[in-house]
N, C-alpha and C. Protein backbone atom coordinates (compact mmCIF):
# COMPACT_ATOMS: atom_id res chain seq x y z
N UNK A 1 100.74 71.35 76.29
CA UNK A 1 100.91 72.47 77.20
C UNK A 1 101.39 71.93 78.55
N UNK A 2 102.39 72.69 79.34
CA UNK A 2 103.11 72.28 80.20
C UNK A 2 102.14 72.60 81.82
N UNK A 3 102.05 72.35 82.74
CA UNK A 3 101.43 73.09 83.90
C UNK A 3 101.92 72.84 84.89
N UNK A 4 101.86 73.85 85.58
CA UNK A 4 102.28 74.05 87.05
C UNK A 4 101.69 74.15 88.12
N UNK A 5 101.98 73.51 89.00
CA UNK A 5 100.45 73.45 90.09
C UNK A 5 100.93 74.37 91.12
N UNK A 6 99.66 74.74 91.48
CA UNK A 6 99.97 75.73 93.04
C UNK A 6 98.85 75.74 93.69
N UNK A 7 98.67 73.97 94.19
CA UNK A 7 97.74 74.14 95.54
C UNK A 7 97.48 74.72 96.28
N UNK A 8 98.51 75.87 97.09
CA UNK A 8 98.12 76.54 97.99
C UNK A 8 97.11 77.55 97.76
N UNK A 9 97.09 78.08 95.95
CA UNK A 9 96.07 79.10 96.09
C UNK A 9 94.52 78.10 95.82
N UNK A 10 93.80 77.43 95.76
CA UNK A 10 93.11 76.19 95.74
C UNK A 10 91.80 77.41 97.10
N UNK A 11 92.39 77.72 98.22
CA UNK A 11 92.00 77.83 99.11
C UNK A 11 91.13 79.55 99.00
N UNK A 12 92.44 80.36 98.46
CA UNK A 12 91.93 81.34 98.02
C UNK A 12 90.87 81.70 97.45
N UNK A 13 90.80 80.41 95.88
CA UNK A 13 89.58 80.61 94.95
C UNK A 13 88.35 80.23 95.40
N UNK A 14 88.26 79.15 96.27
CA UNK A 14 87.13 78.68 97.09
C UNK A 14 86.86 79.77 97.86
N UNK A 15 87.29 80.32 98.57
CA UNK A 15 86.67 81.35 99.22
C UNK A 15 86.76 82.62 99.04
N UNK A 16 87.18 83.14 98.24
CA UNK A 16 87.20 84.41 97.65
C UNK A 16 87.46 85.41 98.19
N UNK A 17 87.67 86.61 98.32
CA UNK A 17 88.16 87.71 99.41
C UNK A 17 87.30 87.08 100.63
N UNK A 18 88.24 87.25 101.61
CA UNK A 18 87.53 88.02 102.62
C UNK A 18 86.87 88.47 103.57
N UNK A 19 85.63 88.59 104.22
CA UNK A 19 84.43 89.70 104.99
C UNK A 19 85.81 90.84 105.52
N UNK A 20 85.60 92.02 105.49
CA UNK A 20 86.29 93.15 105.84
C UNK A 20 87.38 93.37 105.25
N UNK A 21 88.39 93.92 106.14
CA UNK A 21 89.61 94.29 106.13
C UNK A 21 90.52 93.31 106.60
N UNK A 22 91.45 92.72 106.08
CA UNK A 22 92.13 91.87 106.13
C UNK A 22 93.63 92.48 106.59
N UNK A 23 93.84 93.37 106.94
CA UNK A 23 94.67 94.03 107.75
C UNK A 23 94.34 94.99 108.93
N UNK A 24 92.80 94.74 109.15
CA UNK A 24 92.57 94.88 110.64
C UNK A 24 92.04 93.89 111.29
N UNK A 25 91.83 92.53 110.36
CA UNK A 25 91.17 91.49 110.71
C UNK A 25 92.15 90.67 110.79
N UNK A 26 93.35 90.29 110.71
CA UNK A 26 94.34 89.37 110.54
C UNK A 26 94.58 90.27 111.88
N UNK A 27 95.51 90.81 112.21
CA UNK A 27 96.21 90.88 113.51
C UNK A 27 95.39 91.03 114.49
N UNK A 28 93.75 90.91 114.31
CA UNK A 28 93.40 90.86 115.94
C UNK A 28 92.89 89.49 116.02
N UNK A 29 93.11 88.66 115.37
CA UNK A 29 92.90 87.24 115.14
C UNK A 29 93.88 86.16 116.43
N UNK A 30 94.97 86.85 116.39
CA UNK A 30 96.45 86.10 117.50
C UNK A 30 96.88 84.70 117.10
N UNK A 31 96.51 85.00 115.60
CA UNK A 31 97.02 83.74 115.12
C UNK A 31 98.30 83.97 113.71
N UNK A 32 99.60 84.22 114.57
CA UNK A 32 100.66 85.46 113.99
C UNK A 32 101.02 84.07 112.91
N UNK A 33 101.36 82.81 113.00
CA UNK A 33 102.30 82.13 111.99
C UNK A 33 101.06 82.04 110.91
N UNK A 34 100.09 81.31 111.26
CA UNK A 34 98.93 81.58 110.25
C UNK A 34 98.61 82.62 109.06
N UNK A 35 98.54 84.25 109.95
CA UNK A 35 98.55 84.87 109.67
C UNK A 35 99.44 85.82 108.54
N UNK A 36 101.04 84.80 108.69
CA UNK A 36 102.18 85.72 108.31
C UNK A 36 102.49 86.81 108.61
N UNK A 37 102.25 86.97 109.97
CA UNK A 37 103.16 88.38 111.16
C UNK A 37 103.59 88.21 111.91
N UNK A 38 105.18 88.45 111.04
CA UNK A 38 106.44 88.73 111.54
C UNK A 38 106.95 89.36 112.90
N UNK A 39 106.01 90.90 112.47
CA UNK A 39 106.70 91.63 113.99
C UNK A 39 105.37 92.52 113.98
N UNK A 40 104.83 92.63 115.53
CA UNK A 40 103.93 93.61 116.18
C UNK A 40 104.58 94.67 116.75
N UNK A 41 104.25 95.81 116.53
CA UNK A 41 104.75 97.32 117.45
C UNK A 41 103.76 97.87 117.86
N UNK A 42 103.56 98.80 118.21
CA UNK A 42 103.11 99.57 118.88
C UNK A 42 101.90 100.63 117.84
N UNK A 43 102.51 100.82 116.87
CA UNK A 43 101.27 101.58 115.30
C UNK A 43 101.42 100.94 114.57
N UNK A 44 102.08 99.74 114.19
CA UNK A 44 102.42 98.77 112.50
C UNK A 44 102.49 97.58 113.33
N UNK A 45 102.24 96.58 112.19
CA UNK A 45 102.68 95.37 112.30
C UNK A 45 103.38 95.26 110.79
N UNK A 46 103.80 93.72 111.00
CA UNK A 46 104.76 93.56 109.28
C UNK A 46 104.24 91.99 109.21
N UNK A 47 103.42 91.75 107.97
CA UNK A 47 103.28 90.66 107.44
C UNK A 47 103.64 90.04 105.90
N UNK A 48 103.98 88.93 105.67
CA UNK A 48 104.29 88.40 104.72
C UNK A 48 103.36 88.59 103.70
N UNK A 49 103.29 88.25 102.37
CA UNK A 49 102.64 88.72 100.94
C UNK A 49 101.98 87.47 101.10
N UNK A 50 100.87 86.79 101.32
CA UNK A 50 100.71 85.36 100.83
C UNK A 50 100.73 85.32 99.46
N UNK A 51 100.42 86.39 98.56
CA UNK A 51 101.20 86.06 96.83
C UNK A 51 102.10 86.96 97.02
N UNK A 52 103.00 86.11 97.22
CA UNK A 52 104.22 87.21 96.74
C UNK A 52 104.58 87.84 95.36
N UNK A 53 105.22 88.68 95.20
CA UNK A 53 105.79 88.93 93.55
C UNK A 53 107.42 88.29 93.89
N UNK A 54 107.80 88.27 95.04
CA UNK A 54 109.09 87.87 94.56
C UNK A 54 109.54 87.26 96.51
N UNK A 55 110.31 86.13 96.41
CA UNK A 55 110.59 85.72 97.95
C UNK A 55 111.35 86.92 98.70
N UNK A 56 110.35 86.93 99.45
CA UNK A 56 110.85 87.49 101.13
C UNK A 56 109.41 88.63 100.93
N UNK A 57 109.00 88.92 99.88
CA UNK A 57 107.81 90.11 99.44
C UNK A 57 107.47 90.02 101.09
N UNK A 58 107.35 91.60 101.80
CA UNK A 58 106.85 91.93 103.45
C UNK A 58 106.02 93.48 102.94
N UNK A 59 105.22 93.42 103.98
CA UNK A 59 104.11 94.52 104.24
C UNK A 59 104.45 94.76 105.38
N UNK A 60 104.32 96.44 105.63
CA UNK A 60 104.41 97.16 106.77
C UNK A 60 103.35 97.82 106.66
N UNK A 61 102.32 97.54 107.78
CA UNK A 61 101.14 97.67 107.50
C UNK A 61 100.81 99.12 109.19
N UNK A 62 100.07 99.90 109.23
CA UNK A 62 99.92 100.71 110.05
C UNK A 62 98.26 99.96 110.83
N UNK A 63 98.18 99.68 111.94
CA UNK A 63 96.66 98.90 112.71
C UNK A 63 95.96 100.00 112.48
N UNK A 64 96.24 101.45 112.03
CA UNK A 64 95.00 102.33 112.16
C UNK A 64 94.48 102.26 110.01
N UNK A 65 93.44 101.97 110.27
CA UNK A 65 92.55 101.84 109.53
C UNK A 65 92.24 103.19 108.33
N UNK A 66 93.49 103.26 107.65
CA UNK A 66 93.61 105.00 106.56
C UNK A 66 93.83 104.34 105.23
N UNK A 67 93.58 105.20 104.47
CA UNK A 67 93.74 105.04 102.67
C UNK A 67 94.43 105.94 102.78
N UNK A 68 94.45 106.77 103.37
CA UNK A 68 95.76 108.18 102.80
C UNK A 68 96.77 108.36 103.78
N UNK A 69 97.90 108.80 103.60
CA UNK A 69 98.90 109.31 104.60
C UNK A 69 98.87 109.88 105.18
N UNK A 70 97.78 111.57 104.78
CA UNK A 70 97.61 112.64 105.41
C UNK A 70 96.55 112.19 106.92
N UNK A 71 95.90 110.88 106.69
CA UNK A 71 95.45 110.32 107.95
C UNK A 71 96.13 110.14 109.28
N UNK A 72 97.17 109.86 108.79
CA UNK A 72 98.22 109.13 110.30
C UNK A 72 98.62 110.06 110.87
N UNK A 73 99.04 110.09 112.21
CA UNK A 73 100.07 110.94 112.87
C UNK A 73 101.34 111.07 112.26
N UNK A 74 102.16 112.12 112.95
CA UNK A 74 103.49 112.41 112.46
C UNK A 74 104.31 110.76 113.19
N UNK A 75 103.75 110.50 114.09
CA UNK A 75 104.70 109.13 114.88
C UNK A 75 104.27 107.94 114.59
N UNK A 76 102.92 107.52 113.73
CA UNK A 76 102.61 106.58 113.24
C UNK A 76 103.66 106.30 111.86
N UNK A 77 103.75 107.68 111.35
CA UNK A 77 104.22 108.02 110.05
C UNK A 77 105.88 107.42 110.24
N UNK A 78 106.33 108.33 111.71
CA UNK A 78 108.06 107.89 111.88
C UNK A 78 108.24 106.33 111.58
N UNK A 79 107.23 105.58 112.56
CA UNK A 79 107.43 104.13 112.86
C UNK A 79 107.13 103.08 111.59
N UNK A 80 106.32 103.80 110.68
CA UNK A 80 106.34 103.13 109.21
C UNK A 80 107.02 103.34 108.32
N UNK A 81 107.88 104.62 108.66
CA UNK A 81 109.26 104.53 107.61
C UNK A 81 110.53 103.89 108.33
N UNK A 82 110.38 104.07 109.72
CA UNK A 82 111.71 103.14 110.12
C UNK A 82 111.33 101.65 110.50
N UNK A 83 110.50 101.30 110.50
CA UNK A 83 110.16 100.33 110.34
C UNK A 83 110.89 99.32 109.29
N UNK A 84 109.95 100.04 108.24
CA UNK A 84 110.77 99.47 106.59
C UNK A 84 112.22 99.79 106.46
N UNK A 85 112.96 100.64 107.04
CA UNK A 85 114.09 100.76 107.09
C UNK A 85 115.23 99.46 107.93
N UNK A 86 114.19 98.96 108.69
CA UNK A 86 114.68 98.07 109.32
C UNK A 86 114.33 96.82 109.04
N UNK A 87 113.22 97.04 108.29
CA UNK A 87 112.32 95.59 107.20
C UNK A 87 113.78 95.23 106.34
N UNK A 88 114.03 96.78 105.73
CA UNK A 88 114.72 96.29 104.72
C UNK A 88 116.31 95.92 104.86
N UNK A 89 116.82 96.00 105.70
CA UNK A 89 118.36 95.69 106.40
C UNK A 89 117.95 94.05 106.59
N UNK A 90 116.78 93.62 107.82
CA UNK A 90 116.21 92.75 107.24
C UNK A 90 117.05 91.76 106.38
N UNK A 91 115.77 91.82 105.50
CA UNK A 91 115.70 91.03 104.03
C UNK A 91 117.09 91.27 103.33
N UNK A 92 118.23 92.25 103.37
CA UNK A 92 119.10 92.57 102.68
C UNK A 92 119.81 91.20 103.22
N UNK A 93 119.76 91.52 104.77
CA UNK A 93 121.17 90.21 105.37
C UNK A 93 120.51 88.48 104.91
N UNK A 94 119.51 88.61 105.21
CA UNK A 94 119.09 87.63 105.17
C UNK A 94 118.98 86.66 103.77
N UNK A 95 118.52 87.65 102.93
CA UNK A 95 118.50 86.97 101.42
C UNK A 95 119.43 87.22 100.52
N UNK A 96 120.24 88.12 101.35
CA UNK A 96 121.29 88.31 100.18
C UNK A 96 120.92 89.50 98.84
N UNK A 97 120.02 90.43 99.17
CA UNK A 97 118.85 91.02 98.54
C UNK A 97 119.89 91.89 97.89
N UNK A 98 119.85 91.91 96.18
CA UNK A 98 120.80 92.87 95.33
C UNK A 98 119.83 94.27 95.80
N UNK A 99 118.61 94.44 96.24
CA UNK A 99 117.77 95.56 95.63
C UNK A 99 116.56 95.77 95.93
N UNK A 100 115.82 96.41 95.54
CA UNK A 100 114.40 96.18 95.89
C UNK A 100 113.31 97.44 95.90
N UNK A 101 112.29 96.62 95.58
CA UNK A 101 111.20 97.61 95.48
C UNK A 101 110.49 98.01 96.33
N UNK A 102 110.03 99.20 96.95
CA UNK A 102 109.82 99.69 98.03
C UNK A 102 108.62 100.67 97.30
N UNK A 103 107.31 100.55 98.40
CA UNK A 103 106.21 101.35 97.70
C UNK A 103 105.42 101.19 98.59
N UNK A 104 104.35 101.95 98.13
CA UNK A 104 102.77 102.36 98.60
C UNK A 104 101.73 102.85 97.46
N UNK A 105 100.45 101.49 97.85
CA UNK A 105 99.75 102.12 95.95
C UNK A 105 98.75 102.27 96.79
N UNK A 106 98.75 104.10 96.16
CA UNK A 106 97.19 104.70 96.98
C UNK A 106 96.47 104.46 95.94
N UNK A 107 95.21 103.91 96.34
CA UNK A 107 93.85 103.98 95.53
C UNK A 107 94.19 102.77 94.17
N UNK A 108 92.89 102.15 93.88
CA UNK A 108 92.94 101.57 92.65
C UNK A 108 93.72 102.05 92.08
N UNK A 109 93.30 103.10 91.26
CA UNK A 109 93.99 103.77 89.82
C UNK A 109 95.65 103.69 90.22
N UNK A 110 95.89 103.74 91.03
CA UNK A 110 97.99 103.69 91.78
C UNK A 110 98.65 101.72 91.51
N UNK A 111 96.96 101.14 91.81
CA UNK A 111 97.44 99.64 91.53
C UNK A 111 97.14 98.99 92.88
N UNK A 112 96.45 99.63 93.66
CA UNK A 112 96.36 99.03 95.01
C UNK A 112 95.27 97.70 95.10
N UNK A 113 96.07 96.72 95.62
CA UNK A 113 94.77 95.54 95.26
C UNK A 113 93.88 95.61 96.69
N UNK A 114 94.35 96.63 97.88
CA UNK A 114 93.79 96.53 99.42
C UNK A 114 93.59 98.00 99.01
N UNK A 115 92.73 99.25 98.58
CA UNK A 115 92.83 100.31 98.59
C UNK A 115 92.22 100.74 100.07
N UNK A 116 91.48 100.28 100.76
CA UNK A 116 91.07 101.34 101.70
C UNK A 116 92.53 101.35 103.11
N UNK A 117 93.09 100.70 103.03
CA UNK A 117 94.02 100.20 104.10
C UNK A 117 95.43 100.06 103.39
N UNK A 118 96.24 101.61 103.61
CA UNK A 118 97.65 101.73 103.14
C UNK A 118 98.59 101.02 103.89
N UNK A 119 99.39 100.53 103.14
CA UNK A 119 100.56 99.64 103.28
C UNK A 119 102.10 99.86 102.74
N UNK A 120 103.14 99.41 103.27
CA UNK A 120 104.25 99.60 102.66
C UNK A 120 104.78 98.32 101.80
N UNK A 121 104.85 98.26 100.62
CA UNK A 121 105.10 96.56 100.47
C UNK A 121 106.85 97.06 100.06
N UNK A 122 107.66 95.83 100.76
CA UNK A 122 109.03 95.75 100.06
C UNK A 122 109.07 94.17 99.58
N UNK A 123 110.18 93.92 98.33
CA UNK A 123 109.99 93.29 97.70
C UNK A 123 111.59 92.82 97.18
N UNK A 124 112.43 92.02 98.04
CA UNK A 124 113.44 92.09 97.43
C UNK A 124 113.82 91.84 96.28
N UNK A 125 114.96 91.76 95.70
CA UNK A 125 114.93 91.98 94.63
C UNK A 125 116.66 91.39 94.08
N UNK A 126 117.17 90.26 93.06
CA UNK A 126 118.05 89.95 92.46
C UNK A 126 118.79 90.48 91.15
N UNK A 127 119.35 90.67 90.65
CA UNK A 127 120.18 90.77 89.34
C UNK A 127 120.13 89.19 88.86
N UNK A 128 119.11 89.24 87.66
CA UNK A 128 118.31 88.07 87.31
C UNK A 128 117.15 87.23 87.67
N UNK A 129 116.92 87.97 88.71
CA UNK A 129 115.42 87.40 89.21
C UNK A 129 114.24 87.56 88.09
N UNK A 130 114.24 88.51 86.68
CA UNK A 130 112.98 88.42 85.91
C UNK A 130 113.89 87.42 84.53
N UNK A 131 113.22 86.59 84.97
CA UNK A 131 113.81 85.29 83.78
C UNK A 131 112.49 85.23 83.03
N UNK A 132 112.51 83.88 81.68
CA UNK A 132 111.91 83.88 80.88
C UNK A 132 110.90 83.28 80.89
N UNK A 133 110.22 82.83 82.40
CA UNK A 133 108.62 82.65 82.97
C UNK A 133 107.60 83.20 82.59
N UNK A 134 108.26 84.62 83.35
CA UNK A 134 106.95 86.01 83.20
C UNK A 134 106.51 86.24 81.87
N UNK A 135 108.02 86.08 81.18
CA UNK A 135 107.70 86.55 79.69
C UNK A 135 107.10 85.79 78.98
N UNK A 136 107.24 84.71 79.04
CA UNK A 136 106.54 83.67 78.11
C UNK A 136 105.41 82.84 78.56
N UNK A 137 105.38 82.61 79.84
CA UNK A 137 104.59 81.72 80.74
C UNK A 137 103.31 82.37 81.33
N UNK A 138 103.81 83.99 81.36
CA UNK A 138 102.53 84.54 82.54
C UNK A 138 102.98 84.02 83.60
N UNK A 139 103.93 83.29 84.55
CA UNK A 139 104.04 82.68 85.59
C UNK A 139 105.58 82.68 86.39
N UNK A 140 105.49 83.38 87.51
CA UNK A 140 106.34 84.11 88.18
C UNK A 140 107.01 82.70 89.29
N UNK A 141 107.96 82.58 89.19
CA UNK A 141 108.68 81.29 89.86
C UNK A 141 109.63 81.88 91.46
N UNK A 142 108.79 81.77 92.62
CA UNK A 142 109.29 82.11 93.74
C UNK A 142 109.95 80.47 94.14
N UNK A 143 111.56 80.68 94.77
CA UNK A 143 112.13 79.78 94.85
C UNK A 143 112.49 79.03 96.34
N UNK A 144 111.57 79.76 97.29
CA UNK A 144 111.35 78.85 98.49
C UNK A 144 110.02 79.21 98.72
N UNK A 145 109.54 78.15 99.65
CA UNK A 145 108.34 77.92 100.12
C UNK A 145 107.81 79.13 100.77
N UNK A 146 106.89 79.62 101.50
CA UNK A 146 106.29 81.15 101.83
C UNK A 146 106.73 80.41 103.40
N UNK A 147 106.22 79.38 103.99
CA UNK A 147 106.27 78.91 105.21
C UNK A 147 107.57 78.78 105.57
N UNK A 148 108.36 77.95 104.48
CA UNK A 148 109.83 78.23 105.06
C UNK A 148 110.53 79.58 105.15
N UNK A 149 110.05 80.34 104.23
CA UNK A 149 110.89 82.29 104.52
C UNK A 149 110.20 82.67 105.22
N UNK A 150 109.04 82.12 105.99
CA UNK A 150 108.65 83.17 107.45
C UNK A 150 109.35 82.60 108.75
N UNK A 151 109.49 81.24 108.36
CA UNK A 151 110.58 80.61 109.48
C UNK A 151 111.79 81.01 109.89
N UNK A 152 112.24 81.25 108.64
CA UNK A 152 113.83 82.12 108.44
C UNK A 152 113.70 83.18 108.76
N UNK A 153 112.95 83.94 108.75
CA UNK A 153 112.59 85.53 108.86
C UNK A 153 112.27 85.78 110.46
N UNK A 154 111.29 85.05 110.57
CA UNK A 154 110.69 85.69 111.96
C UNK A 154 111.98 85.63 113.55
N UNK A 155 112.58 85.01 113.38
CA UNK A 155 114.00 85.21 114.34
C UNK A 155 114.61 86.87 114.38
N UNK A 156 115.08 86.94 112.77
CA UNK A 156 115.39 88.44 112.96
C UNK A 156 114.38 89.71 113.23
N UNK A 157 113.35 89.41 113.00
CA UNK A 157 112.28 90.35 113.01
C UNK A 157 112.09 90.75 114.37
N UNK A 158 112.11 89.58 115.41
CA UNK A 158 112.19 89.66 116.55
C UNK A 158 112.77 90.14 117.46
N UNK A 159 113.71 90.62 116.73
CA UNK A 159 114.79 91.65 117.14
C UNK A 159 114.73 93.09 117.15
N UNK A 160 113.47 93.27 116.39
CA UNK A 160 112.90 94.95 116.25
C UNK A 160 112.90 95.22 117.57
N UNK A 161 111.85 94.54 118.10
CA UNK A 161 111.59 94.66 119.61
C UNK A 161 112.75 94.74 120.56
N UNK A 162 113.37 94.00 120.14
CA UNK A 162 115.15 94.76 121.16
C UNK A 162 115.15 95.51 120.88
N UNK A 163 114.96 96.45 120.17
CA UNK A 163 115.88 97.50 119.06
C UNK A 163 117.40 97.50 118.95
N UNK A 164 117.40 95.98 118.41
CA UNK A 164 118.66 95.10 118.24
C UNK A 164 119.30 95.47 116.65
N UNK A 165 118.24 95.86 115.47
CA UNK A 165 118.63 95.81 114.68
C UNK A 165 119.07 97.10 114.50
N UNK A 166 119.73 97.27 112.58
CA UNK A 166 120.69 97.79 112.16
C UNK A 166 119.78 99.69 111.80
C-alpha cells in the first residue's frame, strides 16, 4: 500500500476542534497570516479553507455571529454577495479558474461542517481537476502549498479596500 503524508494536519488531530467559534475567534485573534485572512471589511472578512477541497478554496465569512440569512441585515447581506463577487474575479485572474463552486451549507443536514456560523465558501475549479485520486485513493491532491496561495492571494485581496477591484 502506497501513502501519502500530510503533516500539516498532525496538528489538527492532536487538538481536535476548537473551544468556540472559530470564525468569531480567528479574526479577533490579529493574527491574519496565521489565521488565513485575506481581507477585513467592515461586516465580512475572507479566509482561506485550511482543508481545502480544491487550491485557492476562500470563505466569506460575515463577523456577526448567524446560522441563517434571515439574521443579517439587508447591507451585511449586500457586502457578502459582492464581496464573493469580487472573491471570485479574484481567484478567476489569479488561478486561471475554468469555474467554480460557490455555496452556503445551512445546518448539518445541508453539509455544513461550521453550522452555527454561515459562510460563503468558493472553490475554484479546473476542467480536469477530479482525476483518479478521489476515485480510487479517497485522497484529493491540492497542487500548491496553502501558505504559498495565501502569499499569492493576499496582494490582490488588498485591493478590496481600494475598491480597486473588478
Amino acid at each position: 500500500m502506497k501513502q501519502i503524508w500530510a503533516p500539516w494536519r498532525l496538528q489538527y488531530i492532536l487538538e481536535g476542534n476548537p473551544e468556540g467559534c472559530i470564525f468569531c475567534v480567528k479574526p479577533s485573534e490579529e493574527k491574519d497570516r496565521e489565521n488565513l485572512i485575506l481581507f477585513r471589511g467592515e461586516h465580512i472578512f475572507i479566509m482561506m479553507n485550511l482543508y481545502p477541497y480544491n487550491n485557492g478554496h476562500v470563505m466569506i465569512v460575515p463577523y456577526q455571529h448567524a446560522e441563517d440569512l434571515n439574521e443579517l441585515s439587508g447591507e451585511v447581506l449586500f457586502d457578502l454577495i459582492d464581496t464573493t463577487r469580487k472573491s471570485e474575479a479574484i481567484l478567476r485572474q489569479v488561478f486561471s479558474a475554468q469555474g467554480f463552486n460557490i455555496g452556503i451549507n445551512l445546518g448539518k443536514a445541508a453539509g455544513a461542517g461550521i453550522d452555527e456560523h454561515l459562510h460563503i465558501h468558493i472553490v475554484p475549479r479546473w476542467i480536469g481537476d477530479y482525476n483518479f485520486m478521489p476515485v480510487l485513493a479517497d485522497i484529493k491532491v491540492i497542487p500548491q502549498h496553502l501558505w504559498a496561495a495565501y502569499d499569492l492571494l493576499l496582494p490582490f485581496f488588498r485591493e478590496i479596500r481600494k475598491g480597486e477591484t473588478k
